[in-house]
N, C-alpha and C. Protein backbone atom coordinates (compact mmCIF):
# COMPACT_ATOMS: atom_id res chain seq x y z
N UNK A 1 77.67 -26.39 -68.74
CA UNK A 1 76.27 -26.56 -68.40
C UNK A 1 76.09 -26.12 -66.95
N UNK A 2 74.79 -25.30 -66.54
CA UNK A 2 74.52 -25.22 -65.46
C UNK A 2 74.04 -25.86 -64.49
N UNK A 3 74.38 -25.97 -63.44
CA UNK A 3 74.37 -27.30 -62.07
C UNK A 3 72.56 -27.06 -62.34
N UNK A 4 72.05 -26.14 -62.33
CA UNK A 4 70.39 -26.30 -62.60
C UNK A 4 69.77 -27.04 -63.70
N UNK A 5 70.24 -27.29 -64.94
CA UNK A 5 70.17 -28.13 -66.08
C UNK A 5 70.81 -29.17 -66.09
N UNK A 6 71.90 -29.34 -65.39
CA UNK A 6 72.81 -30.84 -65.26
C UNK A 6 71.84 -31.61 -64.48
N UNK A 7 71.28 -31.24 -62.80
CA UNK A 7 70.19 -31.51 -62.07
C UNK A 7 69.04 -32.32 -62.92
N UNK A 8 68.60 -31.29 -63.93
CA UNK A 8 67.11 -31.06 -64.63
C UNK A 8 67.87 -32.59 -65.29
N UNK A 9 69.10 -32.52 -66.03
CA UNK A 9 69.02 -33.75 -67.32
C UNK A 9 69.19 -34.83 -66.63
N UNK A 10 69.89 -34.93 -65.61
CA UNK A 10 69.86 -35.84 -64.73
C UNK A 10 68.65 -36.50 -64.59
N UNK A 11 68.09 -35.76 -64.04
CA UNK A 11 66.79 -36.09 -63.62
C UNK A 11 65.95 -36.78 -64.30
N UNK A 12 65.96 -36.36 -65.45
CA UNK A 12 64.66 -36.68 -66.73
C UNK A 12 65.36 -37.61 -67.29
N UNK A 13 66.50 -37.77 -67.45
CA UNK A 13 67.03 -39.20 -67.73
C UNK A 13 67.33 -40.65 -67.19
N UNK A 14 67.32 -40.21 -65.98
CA UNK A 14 67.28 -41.35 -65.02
C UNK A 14 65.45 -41.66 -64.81
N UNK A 15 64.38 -40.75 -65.20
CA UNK A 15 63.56 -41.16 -64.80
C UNK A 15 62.92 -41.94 -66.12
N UNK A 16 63.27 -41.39 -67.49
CA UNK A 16 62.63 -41.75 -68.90
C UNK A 16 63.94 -43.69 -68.97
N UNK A 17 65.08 -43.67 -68.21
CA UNK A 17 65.38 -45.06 -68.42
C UNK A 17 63.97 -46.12 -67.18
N UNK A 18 63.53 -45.37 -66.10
CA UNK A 18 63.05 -46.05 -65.37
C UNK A 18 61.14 -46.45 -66.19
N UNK A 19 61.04 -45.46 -66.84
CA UNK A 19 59.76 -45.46 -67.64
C UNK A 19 59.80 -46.64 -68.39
N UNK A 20 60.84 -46.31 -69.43
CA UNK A 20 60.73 -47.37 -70.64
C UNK A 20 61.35 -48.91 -70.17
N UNK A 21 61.63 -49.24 -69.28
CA UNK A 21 61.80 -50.83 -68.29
C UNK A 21 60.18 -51.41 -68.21
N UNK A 22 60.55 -52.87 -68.76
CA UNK A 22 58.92 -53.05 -68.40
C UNK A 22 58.54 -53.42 -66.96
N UNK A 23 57.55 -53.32 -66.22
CA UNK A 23 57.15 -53.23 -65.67
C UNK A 23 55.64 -53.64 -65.49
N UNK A 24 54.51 -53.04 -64.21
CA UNK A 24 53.06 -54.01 -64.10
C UNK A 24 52.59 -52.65 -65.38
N UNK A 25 52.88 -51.25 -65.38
CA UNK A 25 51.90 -50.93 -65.97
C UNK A 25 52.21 -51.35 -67.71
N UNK A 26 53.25 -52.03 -68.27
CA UNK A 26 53.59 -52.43 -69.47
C UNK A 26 52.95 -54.17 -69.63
N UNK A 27 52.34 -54.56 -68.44
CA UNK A 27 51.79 -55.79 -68.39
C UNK A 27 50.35 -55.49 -68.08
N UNK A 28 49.84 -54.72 -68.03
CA UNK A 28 48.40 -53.93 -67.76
C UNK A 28 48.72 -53.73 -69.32
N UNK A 29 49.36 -52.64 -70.16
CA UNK A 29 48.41 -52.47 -71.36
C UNK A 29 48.81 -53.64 -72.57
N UNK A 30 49.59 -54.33 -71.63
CA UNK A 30 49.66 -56.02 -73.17
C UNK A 30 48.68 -56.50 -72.91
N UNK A 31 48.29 -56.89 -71.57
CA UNK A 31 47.21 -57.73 -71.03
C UNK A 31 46.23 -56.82 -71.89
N UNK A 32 45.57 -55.94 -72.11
CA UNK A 32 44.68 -54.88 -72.44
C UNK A 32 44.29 -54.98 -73.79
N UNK A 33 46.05 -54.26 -74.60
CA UNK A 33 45.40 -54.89 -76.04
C UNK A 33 45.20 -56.54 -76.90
N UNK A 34 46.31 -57.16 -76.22
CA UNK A 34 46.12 -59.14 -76.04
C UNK A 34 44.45 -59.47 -76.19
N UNK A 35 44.04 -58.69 -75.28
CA UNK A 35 42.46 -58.97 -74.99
C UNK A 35 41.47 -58.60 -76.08
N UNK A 36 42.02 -57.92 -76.93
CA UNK A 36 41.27 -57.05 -77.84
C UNK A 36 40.32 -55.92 -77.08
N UNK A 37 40.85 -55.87 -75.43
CA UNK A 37 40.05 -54.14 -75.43
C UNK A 37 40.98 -53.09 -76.02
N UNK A 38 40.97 -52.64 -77.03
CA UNK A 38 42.15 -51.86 -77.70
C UNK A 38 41.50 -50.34 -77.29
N UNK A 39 40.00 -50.06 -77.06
CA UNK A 39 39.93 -48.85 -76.46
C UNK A 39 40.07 -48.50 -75.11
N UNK A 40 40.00 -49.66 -74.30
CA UNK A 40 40.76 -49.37 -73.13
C UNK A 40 42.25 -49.67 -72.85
N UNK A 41 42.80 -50.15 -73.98
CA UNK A 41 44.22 -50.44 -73.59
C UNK A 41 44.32 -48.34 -74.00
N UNK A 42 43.88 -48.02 -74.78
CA UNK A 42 44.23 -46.70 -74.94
C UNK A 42 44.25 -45.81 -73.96
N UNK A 43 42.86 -45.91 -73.36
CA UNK A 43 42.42 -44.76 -72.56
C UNK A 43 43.97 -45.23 -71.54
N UNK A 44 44.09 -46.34 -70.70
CA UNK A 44 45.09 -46.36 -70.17
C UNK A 44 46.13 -46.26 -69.90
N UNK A 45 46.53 -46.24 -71.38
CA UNK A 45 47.93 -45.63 -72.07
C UNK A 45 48.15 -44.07 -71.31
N UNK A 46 46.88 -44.07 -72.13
CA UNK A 46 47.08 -42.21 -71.78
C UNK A 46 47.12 -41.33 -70.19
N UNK A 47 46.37 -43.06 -69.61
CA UNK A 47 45.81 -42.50 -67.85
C UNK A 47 47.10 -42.62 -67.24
N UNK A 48 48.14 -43.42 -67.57
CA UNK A 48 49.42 -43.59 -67.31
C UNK A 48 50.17 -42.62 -67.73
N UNK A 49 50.15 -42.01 -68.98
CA UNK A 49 51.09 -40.94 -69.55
C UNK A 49 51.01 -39.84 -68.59
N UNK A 50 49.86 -39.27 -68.53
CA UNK A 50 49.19 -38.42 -67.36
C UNK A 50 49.76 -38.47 -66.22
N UNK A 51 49.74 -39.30 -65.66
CA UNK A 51 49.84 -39.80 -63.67
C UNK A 51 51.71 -39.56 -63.59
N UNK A 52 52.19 -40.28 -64.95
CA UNK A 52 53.60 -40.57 -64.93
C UNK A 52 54.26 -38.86 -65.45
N UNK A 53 53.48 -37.74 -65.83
CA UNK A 53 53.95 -36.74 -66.25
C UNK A 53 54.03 -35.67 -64.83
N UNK A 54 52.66 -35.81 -64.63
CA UNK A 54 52.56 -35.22 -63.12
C UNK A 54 53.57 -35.81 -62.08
N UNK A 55 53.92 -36.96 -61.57
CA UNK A 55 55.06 -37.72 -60.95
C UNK A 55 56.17 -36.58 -61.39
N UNK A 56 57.00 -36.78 -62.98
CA UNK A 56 57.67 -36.03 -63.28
C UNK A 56 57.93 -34.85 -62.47
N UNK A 57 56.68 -33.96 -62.97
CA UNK A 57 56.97 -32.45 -62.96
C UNK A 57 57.41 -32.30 -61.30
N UNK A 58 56.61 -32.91 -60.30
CA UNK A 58 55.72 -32.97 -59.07
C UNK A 58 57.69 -33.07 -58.74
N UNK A 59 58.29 -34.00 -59.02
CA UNK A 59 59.43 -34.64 -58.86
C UNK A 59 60.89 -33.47 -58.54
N UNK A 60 60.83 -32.50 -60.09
CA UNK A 60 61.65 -31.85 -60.74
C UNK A 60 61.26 -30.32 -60.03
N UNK A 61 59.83 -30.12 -59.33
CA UNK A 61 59.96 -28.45 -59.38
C UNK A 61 60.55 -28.37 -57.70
N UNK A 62 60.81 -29.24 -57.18
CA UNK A 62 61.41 -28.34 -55.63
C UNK A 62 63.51 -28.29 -56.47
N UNK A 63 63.44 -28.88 -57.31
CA UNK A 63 65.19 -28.90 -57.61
C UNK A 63 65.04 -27.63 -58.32
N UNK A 64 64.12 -26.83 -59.46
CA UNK A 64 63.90 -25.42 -59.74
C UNK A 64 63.54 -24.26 -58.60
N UNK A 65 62.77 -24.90 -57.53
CA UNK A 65 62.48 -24.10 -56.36
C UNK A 65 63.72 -23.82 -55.62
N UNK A 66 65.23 -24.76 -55.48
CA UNK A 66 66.22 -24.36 -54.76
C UNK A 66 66.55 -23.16 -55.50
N UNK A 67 66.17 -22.56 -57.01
CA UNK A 67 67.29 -21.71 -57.26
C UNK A 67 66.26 -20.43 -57.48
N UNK A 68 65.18 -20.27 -56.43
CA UNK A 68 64.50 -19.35 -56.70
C UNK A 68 63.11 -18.61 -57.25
N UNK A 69 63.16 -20.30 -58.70
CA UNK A 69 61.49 -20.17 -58.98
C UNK A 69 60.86 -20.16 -58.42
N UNK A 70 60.57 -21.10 -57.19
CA UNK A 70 59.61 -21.19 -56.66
C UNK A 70 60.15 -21.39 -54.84
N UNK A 71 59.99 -19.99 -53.68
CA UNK A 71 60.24 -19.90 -52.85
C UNK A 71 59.89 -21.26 -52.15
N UNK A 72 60.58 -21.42 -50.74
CA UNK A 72 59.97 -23.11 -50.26
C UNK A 72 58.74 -22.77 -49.75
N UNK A 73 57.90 -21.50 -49.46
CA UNK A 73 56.56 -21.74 -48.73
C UNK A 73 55.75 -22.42 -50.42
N UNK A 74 56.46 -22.07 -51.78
CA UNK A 74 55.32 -22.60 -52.80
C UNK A 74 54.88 -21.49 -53.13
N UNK A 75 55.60 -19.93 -52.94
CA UNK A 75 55.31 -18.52 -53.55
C UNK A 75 55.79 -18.44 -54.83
N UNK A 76 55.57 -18.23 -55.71
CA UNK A 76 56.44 -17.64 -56.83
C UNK A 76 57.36 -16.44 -56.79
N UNK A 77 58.32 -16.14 -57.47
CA UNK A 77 58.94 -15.12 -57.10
C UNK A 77 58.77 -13.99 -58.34
């Protein structure tokens, strides 16, 4: 495996064990559907999936930028 994908699995695995730990936003959507707002326990679900994907990517592209994708001024190559 390449030190750029060992990096990458690293990465996404240490962050998907830190996801699925409960936590306030796993006590935000019990509290949510508990309550019977089940359409806002949703929308929140999703406002979290969102925020927590961007985190991700936001996370993972300067470790693709060391090998070239993406120069450090943030040029593409």
């Amino acid at each position: 495996m390449s030190p750029e994908l060992l990096t990458i699995a690293t990465a996404l695995g240490l962050y998907a064990a830190v996801v699925v730990s409960p936590g306030p936003n796993f006590a935000l959507i019990s509290r949510l559907a508990i309550s019977g707002a089940r359409p806002t326990a949703v929308g929140a679900t999703f406002g979290l999936a969102i925020a927590a994907t961007i985190y991700a990517v936001a996370w993972i592209l300067p470790a693709l930028g060391s090998r070239g994708f993406i120069d450090r001024r943030g040029r593409h190559r």
